[in-house]
C-alpha atoms as a PDB file:
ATOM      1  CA  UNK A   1      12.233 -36.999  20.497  1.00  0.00           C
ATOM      2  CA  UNK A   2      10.500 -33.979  21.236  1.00  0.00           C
ATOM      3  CA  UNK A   3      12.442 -31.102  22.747  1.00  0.00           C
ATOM      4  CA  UNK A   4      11.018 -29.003  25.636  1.00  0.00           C
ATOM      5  CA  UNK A   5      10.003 -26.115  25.180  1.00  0.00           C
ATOM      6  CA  UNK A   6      13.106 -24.556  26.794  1.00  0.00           C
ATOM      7  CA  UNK A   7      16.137 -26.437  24.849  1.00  0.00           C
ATOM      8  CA  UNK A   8      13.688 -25.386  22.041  1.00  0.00           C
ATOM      9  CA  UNK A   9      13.797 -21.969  22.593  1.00  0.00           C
ATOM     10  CA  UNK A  10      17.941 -21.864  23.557  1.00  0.00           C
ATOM     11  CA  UNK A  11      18.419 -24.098  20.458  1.00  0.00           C
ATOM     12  CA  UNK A  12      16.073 -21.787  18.346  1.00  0.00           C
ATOM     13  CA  UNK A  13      17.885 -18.568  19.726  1.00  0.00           C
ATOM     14  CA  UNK A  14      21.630 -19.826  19.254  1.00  0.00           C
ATOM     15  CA  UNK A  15      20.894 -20.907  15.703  1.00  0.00           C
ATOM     16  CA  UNK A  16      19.055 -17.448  15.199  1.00  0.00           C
ATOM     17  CA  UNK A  17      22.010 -15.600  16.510  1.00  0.00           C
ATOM     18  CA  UNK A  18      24.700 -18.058  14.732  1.00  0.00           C
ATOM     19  CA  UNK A  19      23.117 -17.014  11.035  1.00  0.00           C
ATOM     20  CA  UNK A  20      23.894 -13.908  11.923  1.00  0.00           C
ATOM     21  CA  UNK A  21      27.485 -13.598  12.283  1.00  0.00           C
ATOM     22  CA  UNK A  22      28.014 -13.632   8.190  1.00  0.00           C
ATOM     23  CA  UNK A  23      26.779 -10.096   8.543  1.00  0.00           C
ATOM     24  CA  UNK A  24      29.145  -7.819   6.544  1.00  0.00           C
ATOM     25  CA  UNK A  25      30.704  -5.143   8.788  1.00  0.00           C
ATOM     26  CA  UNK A  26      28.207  -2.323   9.987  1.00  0.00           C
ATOM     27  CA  UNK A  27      28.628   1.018   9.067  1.00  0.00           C
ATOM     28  CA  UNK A  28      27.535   4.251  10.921  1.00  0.00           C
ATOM     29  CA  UNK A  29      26.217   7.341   8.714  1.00  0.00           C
ATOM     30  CA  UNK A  30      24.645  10.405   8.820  1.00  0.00           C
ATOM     31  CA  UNK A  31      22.305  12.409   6.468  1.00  0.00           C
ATOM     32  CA  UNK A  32      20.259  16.098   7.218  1.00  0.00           C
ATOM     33  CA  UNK A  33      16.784  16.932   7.099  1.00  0.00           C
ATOM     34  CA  UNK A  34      14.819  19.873   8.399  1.00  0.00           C
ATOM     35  CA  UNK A  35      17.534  21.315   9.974  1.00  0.00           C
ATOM     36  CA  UNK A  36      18.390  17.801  12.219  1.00  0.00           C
ATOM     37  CA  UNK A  37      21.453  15.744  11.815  1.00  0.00           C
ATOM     38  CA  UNK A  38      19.994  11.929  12.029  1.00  0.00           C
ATOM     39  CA  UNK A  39      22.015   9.083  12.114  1.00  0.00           C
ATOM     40  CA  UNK A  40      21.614   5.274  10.840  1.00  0.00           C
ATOM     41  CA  UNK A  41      23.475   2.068  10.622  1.00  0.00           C
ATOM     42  CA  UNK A  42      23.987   0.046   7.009  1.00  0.00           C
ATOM     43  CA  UNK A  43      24.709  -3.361   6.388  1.00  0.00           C
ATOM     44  CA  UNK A  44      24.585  -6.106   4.182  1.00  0.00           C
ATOM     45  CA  UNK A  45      23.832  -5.994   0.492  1.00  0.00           C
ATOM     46  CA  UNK A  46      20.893  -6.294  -1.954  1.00  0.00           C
ATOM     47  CA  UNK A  47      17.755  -4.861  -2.033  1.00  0.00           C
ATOM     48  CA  UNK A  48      17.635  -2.251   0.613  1.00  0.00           C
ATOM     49  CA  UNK A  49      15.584  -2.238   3.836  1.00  0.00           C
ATOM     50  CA  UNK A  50      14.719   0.508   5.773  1.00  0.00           C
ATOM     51  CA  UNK A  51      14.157  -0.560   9.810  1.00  0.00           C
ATOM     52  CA  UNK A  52      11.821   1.316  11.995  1.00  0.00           C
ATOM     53  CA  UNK A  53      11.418   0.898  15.751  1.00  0.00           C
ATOM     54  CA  UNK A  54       8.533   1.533  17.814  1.00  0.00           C
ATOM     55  CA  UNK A  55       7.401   3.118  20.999  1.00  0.00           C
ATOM     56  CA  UNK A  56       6.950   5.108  20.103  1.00  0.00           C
ATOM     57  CA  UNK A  57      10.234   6.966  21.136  1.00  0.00           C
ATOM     58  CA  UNK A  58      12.659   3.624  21.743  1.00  0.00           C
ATOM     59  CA  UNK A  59      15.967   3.465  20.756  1.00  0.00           C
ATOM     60  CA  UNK A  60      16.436   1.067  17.025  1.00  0.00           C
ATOM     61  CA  UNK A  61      18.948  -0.423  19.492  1.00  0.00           C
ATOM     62  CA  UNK A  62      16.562  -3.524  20.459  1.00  0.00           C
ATOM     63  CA  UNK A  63      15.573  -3.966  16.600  1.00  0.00           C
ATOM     64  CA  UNK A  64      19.596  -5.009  15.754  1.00  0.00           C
ATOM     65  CA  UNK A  65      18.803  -8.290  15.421  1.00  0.00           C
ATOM     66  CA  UNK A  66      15.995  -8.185  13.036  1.00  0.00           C
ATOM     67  CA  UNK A  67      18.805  -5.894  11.146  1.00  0.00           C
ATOM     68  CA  UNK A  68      21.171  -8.405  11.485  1.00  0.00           C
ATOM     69  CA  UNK A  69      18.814 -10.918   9.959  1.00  0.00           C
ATOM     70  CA  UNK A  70      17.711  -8.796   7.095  1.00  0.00           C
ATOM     71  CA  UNK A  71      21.384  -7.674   6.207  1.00  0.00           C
ATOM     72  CA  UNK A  72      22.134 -11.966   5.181  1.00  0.00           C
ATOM     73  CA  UNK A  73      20.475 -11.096   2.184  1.00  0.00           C
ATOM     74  CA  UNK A  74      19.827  -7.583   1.874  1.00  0.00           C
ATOM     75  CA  UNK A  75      20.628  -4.282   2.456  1.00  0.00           C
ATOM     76  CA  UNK A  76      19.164  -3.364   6.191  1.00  0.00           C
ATOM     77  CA  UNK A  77      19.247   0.440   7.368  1.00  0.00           C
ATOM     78  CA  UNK A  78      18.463   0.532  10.810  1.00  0.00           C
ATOM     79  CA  UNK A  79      17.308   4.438  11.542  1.00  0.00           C
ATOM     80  CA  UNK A  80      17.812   6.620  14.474  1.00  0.00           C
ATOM     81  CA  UNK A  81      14.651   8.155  14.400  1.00  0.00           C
ATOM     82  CA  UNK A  82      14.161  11.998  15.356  1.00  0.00           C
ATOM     83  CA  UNK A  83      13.430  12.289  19.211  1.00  0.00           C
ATOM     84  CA  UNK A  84      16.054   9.326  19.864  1.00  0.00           C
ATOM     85  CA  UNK A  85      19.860   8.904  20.729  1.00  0.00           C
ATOM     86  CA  UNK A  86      21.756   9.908  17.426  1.00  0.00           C
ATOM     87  CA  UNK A  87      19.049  11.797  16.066  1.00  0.00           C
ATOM     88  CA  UNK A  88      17.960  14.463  19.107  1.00  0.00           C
ATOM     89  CA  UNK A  89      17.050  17.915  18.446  1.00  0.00           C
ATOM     90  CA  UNK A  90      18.050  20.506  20.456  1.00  0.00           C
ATOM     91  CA  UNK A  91      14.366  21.431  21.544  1.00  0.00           C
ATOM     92  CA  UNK A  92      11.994  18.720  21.725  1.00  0.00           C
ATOM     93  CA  UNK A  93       8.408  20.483  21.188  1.00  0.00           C
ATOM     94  CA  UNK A  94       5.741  20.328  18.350  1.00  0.00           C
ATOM     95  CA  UNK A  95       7.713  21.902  15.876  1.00  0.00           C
ATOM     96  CA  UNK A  96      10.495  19.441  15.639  1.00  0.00           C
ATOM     97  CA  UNK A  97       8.685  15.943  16.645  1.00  0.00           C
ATOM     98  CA  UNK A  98       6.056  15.626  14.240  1.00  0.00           C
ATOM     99  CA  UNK A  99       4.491  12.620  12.584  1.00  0.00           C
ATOM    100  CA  UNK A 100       5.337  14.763   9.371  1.00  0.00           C
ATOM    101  CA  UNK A 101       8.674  15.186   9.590  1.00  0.00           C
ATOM    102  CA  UNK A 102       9.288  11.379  10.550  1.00  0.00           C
ATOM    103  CA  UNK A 103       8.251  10.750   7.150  1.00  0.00           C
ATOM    104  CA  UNK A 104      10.102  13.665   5.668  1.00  0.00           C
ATOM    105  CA  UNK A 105      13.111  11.878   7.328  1.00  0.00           C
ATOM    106  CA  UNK A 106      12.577   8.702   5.481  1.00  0.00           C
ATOM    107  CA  UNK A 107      12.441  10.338   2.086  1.00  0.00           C
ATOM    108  CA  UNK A 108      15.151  12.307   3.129  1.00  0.00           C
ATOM    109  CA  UNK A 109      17.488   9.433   3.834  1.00  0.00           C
ATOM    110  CA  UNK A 110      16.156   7.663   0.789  1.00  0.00           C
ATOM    111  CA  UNK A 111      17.074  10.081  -1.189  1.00  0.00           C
ATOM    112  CA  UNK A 112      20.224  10.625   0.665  1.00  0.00           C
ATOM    113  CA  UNK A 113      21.447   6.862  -0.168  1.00  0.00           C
ATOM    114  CA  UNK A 114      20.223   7.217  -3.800  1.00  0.00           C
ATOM    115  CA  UNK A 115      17.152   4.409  -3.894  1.00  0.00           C
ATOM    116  CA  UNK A 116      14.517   4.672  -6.244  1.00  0.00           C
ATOM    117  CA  UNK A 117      12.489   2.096  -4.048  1.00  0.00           C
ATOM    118  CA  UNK A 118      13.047  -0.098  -0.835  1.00  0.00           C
ATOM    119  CA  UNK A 119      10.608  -2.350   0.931  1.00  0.00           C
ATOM    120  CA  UNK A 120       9.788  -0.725   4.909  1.00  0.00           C
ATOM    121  CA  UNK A 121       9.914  -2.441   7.843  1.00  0.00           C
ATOM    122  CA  UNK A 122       7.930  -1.016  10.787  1.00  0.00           C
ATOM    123  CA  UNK A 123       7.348  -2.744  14.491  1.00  0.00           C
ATOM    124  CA  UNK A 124       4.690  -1.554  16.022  1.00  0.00           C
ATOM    125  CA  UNK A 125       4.579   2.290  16.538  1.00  0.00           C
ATOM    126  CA  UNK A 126       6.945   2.014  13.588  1.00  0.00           C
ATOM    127  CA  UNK A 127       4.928  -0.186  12.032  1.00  0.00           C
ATOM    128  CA  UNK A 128       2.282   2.687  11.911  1.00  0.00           C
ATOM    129  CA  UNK A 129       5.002   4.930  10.455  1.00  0.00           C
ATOM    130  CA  UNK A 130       5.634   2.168   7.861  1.00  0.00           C
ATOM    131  CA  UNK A 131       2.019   2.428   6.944  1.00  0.00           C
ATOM    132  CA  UNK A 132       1.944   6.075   6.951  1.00  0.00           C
ATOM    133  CA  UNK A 133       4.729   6.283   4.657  1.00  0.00           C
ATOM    134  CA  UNK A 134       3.713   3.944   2.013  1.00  0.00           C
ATOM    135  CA  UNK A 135       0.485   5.840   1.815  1.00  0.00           C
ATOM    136  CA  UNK A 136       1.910   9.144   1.285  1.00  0.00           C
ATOM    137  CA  UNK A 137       4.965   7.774  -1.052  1.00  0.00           C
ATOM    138  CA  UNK A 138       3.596   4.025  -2.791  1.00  0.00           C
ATOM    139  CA  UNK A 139       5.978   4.873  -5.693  1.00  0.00           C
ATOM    140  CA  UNK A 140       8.833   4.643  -2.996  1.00  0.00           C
ATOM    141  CA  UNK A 141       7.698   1.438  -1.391  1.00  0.00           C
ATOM    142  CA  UNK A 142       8.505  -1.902  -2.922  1.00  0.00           C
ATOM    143  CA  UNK A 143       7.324  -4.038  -0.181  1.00  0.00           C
ATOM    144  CA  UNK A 144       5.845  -3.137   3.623  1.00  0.00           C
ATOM    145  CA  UNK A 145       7.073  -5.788   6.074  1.00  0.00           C
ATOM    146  CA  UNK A 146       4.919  -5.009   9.235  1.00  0.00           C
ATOM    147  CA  UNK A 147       5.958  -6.749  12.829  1.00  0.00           C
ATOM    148  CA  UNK A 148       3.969  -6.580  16.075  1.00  0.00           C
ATOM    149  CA  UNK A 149       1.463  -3.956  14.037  1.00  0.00           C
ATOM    150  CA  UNK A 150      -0.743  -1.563  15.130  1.00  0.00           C
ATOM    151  CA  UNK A 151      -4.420  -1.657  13.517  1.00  0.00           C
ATOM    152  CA  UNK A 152      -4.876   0.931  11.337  1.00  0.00           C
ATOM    153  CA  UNK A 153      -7.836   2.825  13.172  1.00  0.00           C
ATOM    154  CA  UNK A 154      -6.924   3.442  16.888  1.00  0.00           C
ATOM    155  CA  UNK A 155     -10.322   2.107  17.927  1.00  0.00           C
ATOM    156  CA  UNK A 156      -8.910  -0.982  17.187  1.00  0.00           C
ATOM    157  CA  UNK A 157      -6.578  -0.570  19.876  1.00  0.00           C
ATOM    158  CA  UNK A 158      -9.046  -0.391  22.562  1.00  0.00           C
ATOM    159  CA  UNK A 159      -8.796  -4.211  23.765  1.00  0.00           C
ATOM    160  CA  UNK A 160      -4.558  -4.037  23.986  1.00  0.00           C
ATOM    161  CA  UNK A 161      -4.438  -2.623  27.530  1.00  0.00           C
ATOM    162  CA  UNK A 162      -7.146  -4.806  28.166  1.00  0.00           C
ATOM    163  CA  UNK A 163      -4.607  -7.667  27.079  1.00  0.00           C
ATOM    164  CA  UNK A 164      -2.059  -6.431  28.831  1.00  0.00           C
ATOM    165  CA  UNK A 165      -3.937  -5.710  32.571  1.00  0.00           C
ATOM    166  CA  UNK A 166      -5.611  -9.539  32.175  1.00  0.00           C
ATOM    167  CA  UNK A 167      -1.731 -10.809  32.302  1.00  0.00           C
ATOM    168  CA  UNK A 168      -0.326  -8.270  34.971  1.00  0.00           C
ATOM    169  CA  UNK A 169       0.052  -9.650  38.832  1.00  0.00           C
ATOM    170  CA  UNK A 170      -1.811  -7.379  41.422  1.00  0.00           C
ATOM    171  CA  UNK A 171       1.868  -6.819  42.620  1.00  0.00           C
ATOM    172  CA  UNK A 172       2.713  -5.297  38.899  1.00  0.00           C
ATOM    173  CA  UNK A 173      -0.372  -3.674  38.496  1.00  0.00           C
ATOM    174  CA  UNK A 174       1.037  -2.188  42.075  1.00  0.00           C
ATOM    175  CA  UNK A 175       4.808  -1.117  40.796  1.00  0.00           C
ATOM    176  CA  UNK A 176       3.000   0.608  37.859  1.00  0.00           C
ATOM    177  CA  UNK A 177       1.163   2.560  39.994  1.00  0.00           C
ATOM    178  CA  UNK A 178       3.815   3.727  42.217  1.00  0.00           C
ATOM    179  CA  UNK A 179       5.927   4.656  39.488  1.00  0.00           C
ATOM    180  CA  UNK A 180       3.882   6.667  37.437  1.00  0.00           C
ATOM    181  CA  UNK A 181       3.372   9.067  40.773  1.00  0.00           C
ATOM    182  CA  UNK A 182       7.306   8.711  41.912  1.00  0.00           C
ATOM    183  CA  UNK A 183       9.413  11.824  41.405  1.00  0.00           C
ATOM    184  CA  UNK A 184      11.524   9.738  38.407  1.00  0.00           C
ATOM    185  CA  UNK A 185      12.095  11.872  34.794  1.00  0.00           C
ATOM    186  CA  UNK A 186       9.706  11.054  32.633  1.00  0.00           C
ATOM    187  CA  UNK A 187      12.535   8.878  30.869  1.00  0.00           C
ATOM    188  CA  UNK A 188      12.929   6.633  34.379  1.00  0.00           C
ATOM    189  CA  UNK A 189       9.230   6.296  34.395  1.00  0.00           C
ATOM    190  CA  UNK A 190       8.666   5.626  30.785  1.00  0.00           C
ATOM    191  CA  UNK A 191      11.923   2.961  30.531  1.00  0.00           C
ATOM    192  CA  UNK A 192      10.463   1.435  34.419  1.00  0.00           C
ATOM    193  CA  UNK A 193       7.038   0.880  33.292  1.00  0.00           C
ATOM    194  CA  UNK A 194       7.970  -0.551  29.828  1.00  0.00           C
ATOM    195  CA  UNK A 195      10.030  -3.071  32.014  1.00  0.00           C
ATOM    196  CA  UNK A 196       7.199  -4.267  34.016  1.00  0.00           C
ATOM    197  CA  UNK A 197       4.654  -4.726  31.147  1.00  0.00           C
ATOM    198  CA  UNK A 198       7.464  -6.788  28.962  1.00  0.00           C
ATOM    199  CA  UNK A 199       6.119  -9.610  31.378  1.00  0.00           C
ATOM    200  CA  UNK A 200       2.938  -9.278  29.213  1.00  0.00           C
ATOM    201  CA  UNK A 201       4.715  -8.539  25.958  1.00  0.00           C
ATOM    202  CA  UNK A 202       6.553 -11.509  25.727  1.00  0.00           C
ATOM    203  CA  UNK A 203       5.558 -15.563  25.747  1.00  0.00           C
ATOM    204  CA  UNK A 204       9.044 -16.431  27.702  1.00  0.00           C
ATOM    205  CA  UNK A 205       9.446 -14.577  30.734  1.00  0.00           C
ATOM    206  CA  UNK A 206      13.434 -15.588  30.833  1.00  0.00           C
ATOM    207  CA  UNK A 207      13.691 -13.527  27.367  1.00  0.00           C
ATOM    208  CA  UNK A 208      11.734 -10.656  29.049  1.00  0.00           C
ATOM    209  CA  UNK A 209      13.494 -10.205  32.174  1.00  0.00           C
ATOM    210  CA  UNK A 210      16.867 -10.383  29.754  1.00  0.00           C
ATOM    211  CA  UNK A 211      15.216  -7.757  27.620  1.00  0.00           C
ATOM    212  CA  UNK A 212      14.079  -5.646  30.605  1.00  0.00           C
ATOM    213  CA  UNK A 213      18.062  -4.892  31.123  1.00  0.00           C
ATOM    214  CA  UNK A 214      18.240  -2.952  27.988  1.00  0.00           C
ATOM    215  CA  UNK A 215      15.342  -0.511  28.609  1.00  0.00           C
ATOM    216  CA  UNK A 216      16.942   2.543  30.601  1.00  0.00           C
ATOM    217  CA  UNK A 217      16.448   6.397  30.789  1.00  0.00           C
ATOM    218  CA  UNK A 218      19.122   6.790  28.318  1.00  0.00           C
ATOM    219  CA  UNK A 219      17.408   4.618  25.377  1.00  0.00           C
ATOM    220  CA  UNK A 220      13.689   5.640  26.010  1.00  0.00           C
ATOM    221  CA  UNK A 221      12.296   8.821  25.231  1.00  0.00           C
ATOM    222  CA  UNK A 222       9.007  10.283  27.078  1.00  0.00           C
ATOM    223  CA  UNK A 223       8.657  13.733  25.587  1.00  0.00           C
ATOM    224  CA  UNK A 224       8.870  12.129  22.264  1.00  0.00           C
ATOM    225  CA  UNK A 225       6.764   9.304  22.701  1.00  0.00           C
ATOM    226  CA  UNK A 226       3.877  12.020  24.067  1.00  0.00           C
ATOM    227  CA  UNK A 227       4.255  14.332  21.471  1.00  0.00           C
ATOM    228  CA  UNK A 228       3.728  11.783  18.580  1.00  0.00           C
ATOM    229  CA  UNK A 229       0.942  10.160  20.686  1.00  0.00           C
ATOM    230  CA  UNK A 230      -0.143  14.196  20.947  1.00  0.00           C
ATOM    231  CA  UNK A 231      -0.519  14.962  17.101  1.00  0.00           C
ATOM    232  CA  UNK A 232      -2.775  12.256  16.435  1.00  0.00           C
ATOM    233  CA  UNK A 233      -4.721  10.896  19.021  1.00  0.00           C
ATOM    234  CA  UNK A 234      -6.984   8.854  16.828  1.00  0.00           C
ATOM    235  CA  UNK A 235      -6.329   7.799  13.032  1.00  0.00           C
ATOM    236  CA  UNK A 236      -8.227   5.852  10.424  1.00  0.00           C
ATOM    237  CA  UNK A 237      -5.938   4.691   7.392  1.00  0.00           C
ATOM    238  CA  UNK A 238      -8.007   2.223   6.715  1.00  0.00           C
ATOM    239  CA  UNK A 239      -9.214   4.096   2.958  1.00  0.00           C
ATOM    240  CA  UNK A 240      -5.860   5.241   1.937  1.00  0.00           C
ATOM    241  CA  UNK A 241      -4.848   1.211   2.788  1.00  0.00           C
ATOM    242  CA  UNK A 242      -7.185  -0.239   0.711  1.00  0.00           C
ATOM    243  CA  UNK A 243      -5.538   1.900  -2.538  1.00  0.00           C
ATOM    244  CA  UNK A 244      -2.206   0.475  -1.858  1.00  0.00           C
ATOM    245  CA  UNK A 245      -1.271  -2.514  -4.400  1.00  0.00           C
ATOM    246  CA  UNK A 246       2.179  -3.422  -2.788  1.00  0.00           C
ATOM    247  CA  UNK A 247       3.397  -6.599  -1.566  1.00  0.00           C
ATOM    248  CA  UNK A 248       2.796  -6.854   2.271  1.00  0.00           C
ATOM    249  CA  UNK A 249       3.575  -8.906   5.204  1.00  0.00           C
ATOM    250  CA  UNK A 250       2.350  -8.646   8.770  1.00  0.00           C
ATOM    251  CA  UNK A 251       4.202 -10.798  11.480  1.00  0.00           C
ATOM    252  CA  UNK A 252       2.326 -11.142  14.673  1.00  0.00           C
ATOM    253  CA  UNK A 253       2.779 -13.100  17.387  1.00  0.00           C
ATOM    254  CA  UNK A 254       0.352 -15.197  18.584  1.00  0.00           C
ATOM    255  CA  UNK A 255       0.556 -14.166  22.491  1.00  0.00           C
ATOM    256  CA  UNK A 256       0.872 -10.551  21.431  1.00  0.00           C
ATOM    257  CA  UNK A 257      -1.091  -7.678  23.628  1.00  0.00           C
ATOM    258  CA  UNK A 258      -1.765  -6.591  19.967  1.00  0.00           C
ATOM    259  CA  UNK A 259      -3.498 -10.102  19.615  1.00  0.00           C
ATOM    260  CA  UNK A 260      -4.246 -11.708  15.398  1.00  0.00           C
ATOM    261  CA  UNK A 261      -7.113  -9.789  15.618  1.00  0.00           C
ATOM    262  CA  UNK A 262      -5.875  -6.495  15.647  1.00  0.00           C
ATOM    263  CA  UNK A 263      -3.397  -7.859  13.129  1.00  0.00           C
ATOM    264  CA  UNK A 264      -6.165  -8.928  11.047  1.00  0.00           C
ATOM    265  CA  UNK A 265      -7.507  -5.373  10.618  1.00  0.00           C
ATOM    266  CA  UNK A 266      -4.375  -4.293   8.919  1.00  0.00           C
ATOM    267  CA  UNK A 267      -4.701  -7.034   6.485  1.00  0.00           C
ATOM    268  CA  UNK A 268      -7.895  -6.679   6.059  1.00  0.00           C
ATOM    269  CA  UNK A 269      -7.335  -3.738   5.002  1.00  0.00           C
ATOM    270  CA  UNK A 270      -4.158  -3.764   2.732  1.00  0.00           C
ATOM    271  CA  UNK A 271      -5.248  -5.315  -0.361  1.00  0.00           C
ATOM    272  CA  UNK A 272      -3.192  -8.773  -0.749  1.00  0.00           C
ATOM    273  CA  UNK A 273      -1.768  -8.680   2.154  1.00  0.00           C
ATOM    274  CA  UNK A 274      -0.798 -11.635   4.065  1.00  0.00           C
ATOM    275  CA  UNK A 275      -0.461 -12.469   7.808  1.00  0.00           C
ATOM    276  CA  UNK A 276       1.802 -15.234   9.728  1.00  0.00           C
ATOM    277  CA  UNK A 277       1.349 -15.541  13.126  1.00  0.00           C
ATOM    278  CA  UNK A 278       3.850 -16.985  15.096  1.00  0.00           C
ATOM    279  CA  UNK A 279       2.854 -19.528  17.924  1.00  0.00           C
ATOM    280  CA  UNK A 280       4.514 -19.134  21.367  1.00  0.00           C
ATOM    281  CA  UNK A 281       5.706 -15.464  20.693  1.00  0.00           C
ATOM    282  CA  UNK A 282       4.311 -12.438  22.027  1.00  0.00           C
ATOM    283  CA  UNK A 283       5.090  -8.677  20.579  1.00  0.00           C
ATOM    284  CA  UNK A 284       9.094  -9.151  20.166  1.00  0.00           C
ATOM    285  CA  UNK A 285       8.201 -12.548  17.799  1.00  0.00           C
ATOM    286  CA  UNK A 286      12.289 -12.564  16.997  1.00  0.00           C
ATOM    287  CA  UNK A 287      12.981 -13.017  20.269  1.00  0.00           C
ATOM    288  CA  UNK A 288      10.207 -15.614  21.715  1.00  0.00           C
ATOM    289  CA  UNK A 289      10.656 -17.286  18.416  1.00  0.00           C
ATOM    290  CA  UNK A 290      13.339 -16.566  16.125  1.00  0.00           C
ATOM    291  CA  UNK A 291      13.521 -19.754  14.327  1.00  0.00           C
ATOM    292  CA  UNK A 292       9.823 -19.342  12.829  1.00  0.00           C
ATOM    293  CA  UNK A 293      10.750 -15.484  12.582  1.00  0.00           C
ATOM    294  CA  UNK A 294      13.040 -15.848  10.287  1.00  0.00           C
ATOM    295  CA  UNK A 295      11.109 -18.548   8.500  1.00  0.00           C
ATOM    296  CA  UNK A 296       8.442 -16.302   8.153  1.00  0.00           C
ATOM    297  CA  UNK A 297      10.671 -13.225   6.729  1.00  0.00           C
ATOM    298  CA  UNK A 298      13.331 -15.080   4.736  1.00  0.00           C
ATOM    299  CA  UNK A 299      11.017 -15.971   2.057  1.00  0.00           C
ATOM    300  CA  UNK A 300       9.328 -12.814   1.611  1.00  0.00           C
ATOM    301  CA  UNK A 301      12.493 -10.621   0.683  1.00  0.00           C
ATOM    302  CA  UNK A 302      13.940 -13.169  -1.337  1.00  0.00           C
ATOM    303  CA  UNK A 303      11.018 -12.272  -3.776  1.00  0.00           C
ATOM    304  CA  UNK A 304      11.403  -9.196  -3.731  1.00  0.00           C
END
């Protein structure tokens, strides 16, 4: 008998979050780079996997689970990127929130934990970091696991807020509106509006109203979201792509803003590259569907 589509989804996410509690104990660490103290969590062991979150400027907070899943079989580092809790600068301006030194603080930590190579995992703005870093360092990279991606030429983003505004209520499209001329910080407005638009992110709206909780003024980051978006307004990686020769995955779900199009661009563009996409799962696949998630992921860093 067929389930529907909600015991599905409860049974899927219990048995997701079940396989996750042989997790060996988390650790907290630090490292320095460019004059910043950053901080990161460690866990699991085996070959080691370096977890980027997007946003840009979001707490890795809301990527733990895909850490948790990684560290069953490997070694997952989940990073507190520069601009975000446990790795703030003093002064947040163009000197010390750069697209430069995010990748300086990869090789930095690298470095700092002693690995010749691990495979990166990006979602979405950190899936663009993932790509920029494997371009600049490919003898670093052993694998580039991209989630929810970002195309690799910003004109290919051009139809996502299209996406999104086709799937907004009037009433949303409203709220927006009304908080992006309210008298909030630009932290409020950033973590309200993110909020609202999860009802366009996500294929279950129960797992996006659950998710909306967690996005506050404390875990996203405005000034450092606009400063990244600041120092490169548009990109093209799509040559320096198609000299990688590294295994790569891209994960995209199939009711993603970033729809398989988009998605197809960056593996279009990666030589070998393959794509999934995950049915019934929007930008935050793991939690829409985490039992085809981790179906989808498992296999690709046992080979590794």
């Amino acid at each position: 008998m067929r389930l529907p589509h909600k015991l599905r989804l409860l049974f899927s996410t219990l048995t997701f979050a079940a396989s996750c509690l042989a997790v060996s104990a988390q650790q907290t660490a630090s490292f320095q780079n460019a004059g910043l103290t950053l901080h990161y969590t460690i866990a699991g062991k085996g070959t080691p996997v370096v977890i980027l979150s997007g946003g840009p400027g979001m707490d890795a907070a809301y990527m733990q689970p895909v850490a948790d899943l990684v560290a069953q079989h490997n070694t997952a580092i989940l990073l507190d990127q520069r601009g975000t809790t446990g790795s703030m600068p003093a002064t947040l301006d163009a000197t010390t929130i750069t697209p430069e030194l995010y990748l300086s603080d990869l090789e930095a930590l690298r470095t700092s934990l002693g690995y010749k190579q691990w495979i990166v995992l990006g979602h979405s703005a950190g899936a663009l970091t993932a790509m920029r870093y494997t371009i600049a360092h490919p003898d670093h990279t052993q694998a580039l696991l991209l989630v929810g991606v970002v195309p690799p030429r910003s004109a290919g983003l051009s139809r996502m807020m299209d996406n999104v505004s086709v799937r907004l209520s009037p009433e949303t499209m409203k709220q927006l509106a009304a908080i992006n001329s309210s008298d909030k910080s630009p932290d409020a407005k950033m973590a309200a509006g993110i909020s609202l638009l999860f009802a366009a992110d996500f294929f279950d709206r129960d797992a996006a109203a659950k998710f909306a909780l967690t996005m506050t003024p404390e875990t996203c980051h405005a000034l450092t979201a606009s400063l990244l978006q600041q120092a490169t307004p548009t990109f093209d990686f799509t040559s320096d792509l198609a000299k990688l020769h590294i295994p790569t995955l891209i994960v995209q779900g199939r009711q993603d803003p970033l729809d398989p199009e988009m998605a197809s661009e960056a593996r279009d563009a990666i030589p070998g590259a393959k794509l999934i996409i995950l049915e019934r799962a929007g930008h935050f696949s793991w939690l829409d569907n985490p039992t085809d998630f981790s179906a989808a992921l498992q296999p690709f860093l046992a080979a590794r």
